[in-house]
Protein backbone atom coordinates (compact mmCIF):
# COMPACT_ATOMS: atom_id res chain seq x y z
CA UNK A 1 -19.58 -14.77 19.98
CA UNK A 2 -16.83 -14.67 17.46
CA UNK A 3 -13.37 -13.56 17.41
CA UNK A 4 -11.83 -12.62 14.02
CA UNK A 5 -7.60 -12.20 14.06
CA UNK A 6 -5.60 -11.01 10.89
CA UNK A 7 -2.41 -13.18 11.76
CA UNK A 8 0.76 -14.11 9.50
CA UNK A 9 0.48 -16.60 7.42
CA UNK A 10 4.44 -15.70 7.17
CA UNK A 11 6.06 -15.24 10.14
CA UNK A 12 3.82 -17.31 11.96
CA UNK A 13 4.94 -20.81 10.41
CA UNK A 14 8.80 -19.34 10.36
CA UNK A 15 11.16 -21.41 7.89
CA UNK A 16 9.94 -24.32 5.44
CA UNK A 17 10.99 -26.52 2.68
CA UNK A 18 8.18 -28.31 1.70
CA UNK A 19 6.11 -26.42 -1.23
CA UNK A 20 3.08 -25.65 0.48
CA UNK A 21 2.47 -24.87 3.79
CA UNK A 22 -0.76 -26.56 5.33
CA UNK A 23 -2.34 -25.17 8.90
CA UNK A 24 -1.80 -28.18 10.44
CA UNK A 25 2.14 -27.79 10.22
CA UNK A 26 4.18 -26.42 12.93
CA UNK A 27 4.80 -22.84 14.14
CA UNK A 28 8.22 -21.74 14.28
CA UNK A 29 8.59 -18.24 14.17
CA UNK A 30 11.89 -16.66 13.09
CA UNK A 31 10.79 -13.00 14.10
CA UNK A 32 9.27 -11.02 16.77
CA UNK A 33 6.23 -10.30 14.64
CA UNK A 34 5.84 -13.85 14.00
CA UNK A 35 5.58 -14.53 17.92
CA UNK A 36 3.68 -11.79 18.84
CA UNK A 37 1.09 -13.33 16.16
CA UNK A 38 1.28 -17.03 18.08
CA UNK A 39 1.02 -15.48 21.11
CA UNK A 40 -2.44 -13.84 20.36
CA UNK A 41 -3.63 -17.20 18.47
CA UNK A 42 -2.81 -19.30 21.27
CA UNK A 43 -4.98 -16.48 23.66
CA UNK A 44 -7.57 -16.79 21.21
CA UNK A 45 -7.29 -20.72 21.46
CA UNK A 46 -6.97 -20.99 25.69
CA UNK A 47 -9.89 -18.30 25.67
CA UNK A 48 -12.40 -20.28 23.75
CA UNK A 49 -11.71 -23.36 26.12
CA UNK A 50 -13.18 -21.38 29.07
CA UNK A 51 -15.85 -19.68 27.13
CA UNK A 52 -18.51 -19.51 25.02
CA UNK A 53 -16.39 -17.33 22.49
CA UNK A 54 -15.22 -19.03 19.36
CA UNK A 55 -12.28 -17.53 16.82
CA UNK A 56 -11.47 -17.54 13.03
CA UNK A 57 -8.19 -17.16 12.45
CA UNK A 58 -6.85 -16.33 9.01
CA UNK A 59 -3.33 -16.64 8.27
CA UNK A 60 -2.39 -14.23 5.48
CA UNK A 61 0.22 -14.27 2.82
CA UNK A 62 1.85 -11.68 1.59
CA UNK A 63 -1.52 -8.47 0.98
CA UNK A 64 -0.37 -5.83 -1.81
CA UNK A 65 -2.20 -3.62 -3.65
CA UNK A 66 -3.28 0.04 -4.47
CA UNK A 67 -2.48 2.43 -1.00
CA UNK A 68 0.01 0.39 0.11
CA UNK A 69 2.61 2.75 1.09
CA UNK A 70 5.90 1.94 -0.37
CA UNK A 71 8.00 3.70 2.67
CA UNK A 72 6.61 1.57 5.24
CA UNK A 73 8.87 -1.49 6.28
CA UNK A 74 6.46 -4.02 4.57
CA UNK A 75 5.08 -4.53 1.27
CA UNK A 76 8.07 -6.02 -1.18
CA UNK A 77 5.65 -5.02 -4.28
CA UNK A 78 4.59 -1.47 -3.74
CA UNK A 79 8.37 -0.64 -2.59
CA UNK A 80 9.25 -2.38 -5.62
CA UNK A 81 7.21 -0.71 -8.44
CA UNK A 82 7.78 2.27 -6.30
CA UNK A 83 11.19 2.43 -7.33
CA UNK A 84 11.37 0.90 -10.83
CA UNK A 85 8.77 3.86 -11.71
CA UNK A 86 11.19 6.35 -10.14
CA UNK A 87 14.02 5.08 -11.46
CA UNK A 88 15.39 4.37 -7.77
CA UNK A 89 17.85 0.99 -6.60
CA UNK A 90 16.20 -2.25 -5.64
CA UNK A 91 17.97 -3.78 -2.40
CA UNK A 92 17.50 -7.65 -2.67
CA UNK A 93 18.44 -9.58 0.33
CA UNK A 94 19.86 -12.85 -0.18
CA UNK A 95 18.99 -14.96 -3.34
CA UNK A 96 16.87 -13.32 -6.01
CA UNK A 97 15.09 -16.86 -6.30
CA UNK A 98 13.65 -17.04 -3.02
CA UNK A 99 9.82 -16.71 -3.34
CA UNK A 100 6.72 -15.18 -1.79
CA UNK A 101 2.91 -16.29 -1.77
CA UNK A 102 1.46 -12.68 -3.14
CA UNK A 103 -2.67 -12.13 -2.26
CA UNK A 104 -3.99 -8.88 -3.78
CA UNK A 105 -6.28 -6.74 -1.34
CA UNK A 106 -9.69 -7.12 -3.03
CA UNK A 107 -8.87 -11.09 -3.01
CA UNK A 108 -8.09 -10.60 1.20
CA UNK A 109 -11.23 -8.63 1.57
CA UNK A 110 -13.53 -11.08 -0.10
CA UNK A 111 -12.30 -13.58 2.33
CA UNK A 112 -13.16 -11.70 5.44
CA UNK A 113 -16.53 -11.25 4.11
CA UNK A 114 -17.63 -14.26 3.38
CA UNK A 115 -15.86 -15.15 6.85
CA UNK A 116 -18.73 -12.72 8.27
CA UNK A 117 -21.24 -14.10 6.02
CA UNK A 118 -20.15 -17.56 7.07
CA UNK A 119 -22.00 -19.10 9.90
CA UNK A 120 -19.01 -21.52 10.82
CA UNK A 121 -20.22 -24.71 13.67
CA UNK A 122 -16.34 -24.34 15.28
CA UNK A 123 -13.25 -22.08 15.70
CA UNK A 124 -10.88 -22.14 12.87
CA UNK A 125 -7.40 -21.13 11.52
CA UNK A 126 -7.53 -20.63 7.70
CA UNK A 127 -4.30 -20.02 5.35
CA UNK A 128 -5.40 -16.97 2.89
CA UNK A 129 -2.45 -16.62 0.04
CA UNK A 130 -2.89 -16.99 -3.52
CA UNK A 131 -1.51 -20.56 -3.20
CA UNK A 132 1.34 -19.68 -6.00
CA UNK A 133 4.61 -18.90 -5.21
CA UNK A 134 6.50 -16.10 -7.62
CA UNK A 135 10.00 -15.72 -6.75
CA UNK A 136 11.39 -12.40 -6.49
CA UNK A 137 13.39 -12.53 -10.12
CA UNK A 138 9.92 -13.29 -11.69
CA UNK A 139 8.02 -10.81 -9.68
CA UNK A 140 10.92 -8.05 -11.03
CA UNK A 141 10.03 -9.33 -14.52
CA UNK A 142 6.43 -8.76 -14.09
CA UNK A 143 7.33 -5.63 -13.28
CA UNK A 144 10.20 -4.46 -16.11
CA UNK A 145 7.41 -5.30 -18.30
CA UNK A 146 4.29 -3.49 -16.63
CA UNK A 147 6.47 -0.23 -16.31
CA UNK A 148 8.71 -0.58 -19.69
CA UNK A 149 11.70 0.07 -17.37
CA UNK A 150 14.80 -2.14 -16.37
CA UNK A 151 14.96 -2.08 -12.44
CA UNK A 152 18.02 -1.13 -10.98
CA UNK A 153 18.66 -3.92 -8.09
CA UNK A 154 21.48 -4.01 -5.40
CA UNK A 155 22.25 -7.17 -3.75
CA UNK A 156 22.75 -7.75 0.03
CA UNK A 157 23.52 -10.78 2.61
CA UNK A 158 20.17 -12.28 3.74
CA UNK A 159 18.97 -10.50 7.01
CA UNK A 160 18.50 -12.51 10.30
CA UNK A 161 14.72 -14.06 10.19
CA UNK A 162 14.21 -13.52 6.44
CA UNK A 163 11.77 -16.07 5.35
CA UNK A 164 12.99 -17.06 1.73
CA UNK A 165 10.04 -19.23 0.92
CA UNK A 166 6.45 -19.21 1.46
CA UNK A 167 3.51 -20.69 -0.27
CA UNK A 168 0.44 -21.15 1.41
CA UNK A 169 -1.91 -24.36 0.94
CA UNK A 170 -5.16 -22.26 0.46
CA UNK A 171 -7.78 -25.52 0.19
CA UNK A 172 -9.56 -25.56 3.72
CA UNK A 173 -10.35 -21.93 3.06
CA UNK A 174 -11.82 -22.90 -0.49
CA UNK A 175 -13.82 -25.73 1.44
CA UNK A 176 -14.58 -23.76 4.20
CA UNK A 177 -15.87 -20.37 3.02
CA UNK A 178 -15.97 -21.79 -0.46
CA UNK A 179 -13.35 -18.72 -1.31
CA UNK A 180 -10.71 -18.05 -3.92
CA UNK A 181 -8.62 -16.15 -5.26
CA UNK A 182 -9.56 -14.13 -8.40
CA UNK A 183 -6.55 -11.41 -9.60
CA UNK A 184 -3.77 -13.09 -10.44
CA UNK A 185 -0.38 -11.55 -9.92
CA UNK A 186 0.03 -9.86 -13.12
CA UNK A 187 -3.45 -8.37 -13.43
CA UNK A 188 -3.19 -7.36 -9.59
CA UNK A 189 0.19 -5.44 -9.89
CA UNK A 190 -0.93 -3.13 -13.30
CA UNK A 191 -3.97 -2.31 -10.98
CA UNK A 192 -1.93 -1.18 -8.03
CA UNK A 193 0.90 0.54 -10.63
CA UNK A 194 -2.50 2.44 -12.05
């Protein structure tokens, strides 16, 4: 009766300035994994128009936390504290200041469950961040001061279809599933450096 998709709530809405990003605002991927995410929302979407089938769709930030492998090509935080604890270099790409919306796992989780718990009337796409945005200098400093060490941090051009800001609005999802977030960033990275 219900479809539930883990889409992007990154690469999915592509390149903004405004501060928070709403699910009414447009899509405009910049990536390949941003349109592959679109393209299985909008099946979800043409689906339920020809069938009794409804969807949830939750657009998530950026997830982090402990067993997050920090060789994978995702996950800025685990390859980060990966690398301050081993004393290894930090590649940046473009400006240090460009920010992320950071959701720990267990926050993530809770939202799919009460998704499952929920008995929602209609389909639905739902932004699920932490609603803050920590820029990548700030997230470093987090870090310097959870591991005692001073990273080591290279700096390189900004990569084609590098989102350099993201910050999700998170209220529908607090109105809808009556969900927030609870570990904030600090508290969330000394549980995933543990």
């Amino acid at each position: 009766k219900r479809i539930i998709f883990a889409s992007s709530g990154v690469s999915v809405y592509g390149k903004f300035s405004k501060s928070k990003i709403t699910e009414s605002d447009p899509t405009m991927p910049t990536n390949h994994y941003g349109v592959s995410k679109l393209i299985f929302e909008n099946l979800l979407r043409v689906t339920s128009l020809y069938s009794d089938i409804q969807y949830s769709i939750l657009r998530i930030s950026n997830p982090y936390g402990p067993g997050q492998s920090p060789f994978m090509n995702q996950g800025v935080i685990s390859k980060f504290l990966w690398n301050v604890m081993h004393d290894k270099e930090i590649e940046i790409y473009g400006n240090p200041l460009s920010g992320r919306d950071f959701l720990y796992i267990s926050d993530l989780l809770d939202a799919f469950e009460l998704l499952l718990k929920n008995e929602l009337k209609e389909s639905c796409v739902l932004n699920i961040g932490s609603g803050k945005m920590t820029t990548l200098q700030e997230l470093l400093g987090l870090i310097s001061e959870i591991t005692a060490k001073q990273p080591r941090i290279k700096y390189s051009a900004q990569r084609q279809g590098d989102i350099t800001k993201n910050c999700l609005n998170i209220s529908l999802a607090k109105m809808k599933l009556s969900w927030k977030p609870k570990i904030n960033l600090k508290a969330g990275l000394l549980l995933t450096h543990d």
